[in-house]
C-alpha atoms as a PDB file:
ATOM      1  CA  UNK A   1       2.048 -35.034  28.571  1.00  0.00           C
ATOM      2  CA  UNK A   2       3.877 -37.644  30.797  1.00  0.00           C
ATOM      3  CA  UNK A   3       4.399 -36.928  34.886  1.00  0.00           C
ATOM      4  CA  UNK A   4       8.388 -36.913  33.642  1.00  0.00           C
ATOM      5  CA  UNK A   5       7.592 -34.193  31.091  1.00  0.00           C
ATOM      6  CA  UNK A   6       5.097 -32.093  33.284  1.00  0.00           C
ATOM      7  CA  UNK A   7       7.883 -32.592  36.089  1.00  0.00           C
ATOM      8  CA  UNK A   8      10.887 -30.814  34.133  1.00  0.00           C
ATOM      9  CA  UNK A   9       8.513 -28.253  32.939  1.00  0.00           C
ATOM     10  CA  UNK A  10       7.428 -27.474  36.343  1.00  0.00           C
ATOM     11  CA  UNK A  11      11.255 -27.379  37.273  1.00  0.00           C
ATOM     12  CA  UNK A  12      12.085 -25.184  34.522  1.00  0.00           C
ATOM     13  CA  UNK A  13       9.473 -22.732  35.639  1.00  0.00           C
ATOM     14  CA  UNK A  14      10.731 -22.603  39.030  1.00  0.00           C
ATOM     15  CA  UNK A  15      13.940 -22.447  38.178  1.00  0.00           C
ATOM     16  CA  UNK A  16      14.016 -19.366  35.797  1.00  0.00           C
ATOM     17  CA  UNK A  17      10.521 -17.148  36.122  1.00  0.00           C
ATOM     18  CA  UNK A  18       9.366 -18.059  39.747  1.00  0.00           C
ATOM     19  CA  UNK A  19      13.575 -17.325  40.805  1.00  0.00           C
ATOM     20  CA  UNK A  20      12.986 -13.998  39.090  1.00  0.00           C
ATOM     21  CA  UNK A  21       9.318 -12.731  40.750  1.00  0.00           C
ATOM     22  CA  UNK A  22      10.923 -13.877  44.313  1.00  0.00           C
ATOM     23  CA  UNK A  23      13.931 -12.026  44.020  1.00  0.00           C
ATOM     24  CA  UNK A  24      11.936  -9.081  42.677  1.00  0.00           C
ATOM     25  CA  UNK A  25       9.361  -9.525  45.812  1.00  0.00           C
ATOM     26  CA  UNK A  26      12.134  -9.532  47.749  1.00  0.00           C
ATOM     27  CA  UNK A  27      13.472  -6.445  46.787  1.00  0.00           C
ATOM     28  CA  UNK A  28      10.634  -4.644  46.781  1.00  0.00           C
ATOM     29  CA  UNK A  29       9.695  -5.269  50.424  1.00  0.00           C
ATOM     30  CA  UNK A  30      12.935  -5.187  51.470  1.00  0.00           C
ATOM     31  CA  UNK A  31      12.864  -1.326  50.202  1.00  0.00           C
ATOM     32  CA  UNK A  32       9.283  -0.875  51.123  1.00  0.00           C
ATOM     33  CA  UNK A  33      10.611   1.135  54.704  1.00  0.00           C
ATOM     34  CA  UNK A  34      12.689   3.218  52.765  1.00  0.00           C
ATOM     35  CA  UNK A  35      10.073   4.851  50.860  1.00  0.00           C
ATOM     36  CA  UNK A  36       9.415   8.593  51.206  1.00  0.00           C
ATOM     37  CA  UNK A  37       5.848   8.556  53.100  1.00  0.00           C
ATOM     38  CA  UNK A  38       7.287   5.915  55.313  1.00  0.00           C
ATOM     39  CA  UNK A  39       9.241   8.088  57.617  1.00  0.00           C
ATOM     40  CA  UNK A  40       6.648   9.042  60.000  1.00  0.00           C
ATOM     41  CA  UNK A  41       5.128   5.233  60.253  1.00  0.00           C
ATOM     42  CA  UNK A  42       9.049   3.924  61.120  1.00  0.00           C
ATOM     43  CA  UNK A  43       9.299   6.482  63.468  1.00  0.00           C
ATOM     44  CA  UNK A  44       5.986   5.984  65.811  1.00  0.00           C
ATOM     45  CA  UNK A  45       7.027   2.375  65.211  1.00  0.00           C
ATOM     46  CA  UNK A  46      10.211   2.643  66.653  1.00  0.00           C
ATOM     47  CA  UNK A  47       8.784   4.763  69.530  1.00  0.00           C
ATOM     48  CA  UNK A  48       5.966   2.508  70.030  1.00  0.00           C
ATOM     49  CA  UNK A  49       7.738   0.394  73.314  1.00  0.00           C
ATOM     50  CA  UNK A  50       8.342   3.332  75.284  1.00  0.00           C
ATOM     51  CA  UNK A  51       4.988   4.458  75.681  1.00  0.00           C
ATOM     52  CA  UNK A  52       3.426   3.899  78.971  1.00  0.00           C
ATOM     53  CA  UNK A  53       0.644   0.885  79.302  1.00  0.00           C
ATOM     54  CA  UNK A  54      -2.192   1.175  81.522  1.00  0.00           C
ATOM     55  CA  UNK A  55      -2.854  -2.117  81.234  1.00  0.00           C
ATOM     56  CA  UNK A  56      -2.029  -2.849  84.698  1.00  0.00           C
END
């Protein structure tokens, strides 16, 4: 197998398969917040800068 040949395969690869599992990666952690159980982690989360510090 040539560097040319290993190249395009490589290219191929990326350009169908790896395209896919990003964009499915993606998707899935872009929904991850949105799942049911989440609701109570997003809201101390979202709370979390107004507690008081008493690191002084």
């Amino acid at each position: 197998m040539s560097l040319h040949s290993t190249y395009e395969a490589l290219r191929h690869f990326a350009d169908s398969w790896a395209l896919m599992a990003m964009t499915g990666l993606f998707g899935l952690l872009a929904l991850w917040p949105f799942r049911p159980g989440a609701s109570t982690r997003n809201e101390h989360a979202a709370r979390m800068i107004f507690e008081s510090d008493d690191h002084d």
